[in-house]
Protein backbone atom coordinates (compact mmCIF):
# COMPACT_ATOMS: atom_id res chain seq x y z
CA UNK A 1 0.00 0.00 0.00
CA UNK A 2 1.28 3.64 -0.93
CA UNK A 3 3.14 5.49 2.24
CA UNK A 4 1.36 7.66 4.16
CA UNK A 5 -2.24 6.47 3.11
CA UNK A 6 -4.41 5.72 6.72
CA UNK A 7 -6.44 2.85 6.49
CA UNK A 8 -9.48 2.93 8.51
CA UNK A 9 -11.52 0.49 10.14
CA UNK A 10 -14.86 1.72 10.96
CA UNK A 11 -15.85 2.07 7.58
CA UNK A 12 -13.29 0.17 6.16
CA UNK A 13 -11.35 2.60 3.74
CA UNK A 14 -8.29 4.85 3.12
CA UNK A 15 -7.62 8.41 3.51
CA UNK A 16 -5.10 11.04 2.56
CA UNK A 17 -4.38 14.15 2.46
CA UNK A 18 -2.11 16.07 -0.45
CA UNK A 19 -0.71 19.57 0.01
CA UNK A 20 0.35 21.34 -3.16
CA UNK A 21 2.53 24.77 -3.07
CA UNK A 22 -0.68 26.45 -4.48
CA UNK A 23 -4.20 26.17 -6.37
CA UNK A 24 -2.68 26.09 -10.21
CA UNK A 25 -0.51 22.98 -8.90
CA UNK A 26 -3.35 21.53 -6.81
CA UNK A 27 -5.83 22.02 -10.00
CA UNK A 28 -3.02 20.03 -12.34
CA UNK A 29 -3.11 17.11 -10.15
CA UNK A 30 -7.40 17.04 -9.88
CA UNK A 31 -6.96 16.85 -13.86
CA UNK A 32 -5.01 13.79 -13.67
CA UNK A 33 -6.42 12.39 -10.76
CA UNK A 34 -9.87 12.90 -12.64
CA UNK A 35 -8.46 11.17 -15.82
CA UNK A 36 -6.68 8.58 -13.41
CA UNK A 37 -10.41 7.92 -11.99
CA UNK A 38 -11.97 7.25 -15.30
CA UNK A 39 -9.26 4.96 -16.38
CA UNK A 40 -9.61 3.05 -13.50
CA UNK A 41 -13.02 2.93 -13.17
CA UNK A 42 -12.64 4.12 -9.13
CA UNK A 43 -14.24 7.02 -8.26
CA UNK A 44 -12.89 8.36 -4.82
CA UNK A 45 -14.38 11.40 -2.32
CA UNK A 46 -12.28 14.27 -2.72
CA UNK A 47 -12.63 17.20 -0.45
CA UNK A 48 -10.46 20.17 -1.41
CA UNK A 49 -10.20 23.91 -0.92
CA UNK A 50 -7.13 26.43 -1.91
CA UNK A 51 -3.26 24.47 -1.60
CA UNK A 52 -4.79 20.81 -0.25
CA UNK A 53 -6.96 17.77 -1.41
CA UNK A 54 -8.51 15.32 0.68
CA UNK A 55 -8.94 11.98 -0.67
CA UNK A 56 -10.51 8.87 0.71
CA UNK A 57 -11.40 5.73 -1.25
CA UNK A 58 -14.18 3.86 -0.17
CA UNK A 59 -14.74 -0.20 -0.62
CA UNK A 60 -17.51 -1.32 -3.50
CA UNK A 61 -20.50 -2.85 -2.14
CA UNK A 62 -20.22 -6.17 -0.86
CA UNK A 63 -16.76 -6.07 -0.50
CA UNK A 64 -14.89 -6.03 3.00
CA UNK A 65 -11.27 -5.51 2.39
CA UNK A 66 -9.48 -2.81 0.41
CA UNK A 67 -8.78 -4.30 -2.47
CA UNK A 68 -5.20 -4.88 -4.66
CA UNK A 69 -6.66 -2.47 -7.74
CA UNK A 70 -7.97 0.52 -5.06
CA UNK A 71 -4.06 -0.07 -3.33
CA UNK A 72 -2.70 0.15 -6.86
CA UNK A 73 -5.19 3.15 -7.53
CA UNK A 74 -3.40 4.42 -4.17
CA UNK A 75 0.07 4.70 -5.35
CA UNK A 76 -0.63 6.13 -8.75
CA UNK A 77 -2.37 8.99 -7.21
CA UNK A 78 1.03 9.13 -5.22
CA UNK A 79 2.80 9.39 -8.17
CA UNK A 80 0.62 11.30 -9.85
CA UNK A 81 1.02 13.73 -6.87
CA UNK A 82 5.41 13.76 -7.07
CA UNK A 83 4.49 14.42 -11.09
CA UNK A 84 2.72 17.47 -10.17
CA UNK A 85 5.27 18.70 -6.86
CA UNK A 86 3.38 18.08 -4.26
């Protein structure tokens, strides 16, 4: 699982939070992260306001664990976010 990611128990799922220098960088990474989503077929909430994002990927119905493509979804957002300069 990507560094830095909290997974949470109660509902199961994983969080993070990105901080970007300011909103043109921040904006760059939504883009991709948007693109990165439709790809993927994984839709996370994402909370954001000015320089940060908030990000937390839920499980699918029925399922109970986080699964291996939302921990790979994980880590490209990571390196989606070094791409950018987080």
């Amino acid at each position: 699982m990507a560094q830095d990611w909290q997974e949470r128990k109660r509902p199961v799922r994983l969080e993070k939070r990105y901080e970007f220098p300011d909103y043109a960088t921040l904006r760059d990474f939504l883009d991709l992260a948007a693109e990165l989503s439709e790809k993927e077929d994984l839709y996370p909430d994402m909370g954001f306001a000015k320089d940060y994002v908030n990000i937390t990927i839920h499980l699918d119905d029925g399922e109970e664990s986080i699964s291996d493509d939302q921990q790979r979804f994980a880590r490209e957002l990571d390196l989606l976010a070094d791409k950018v300069g987080s």
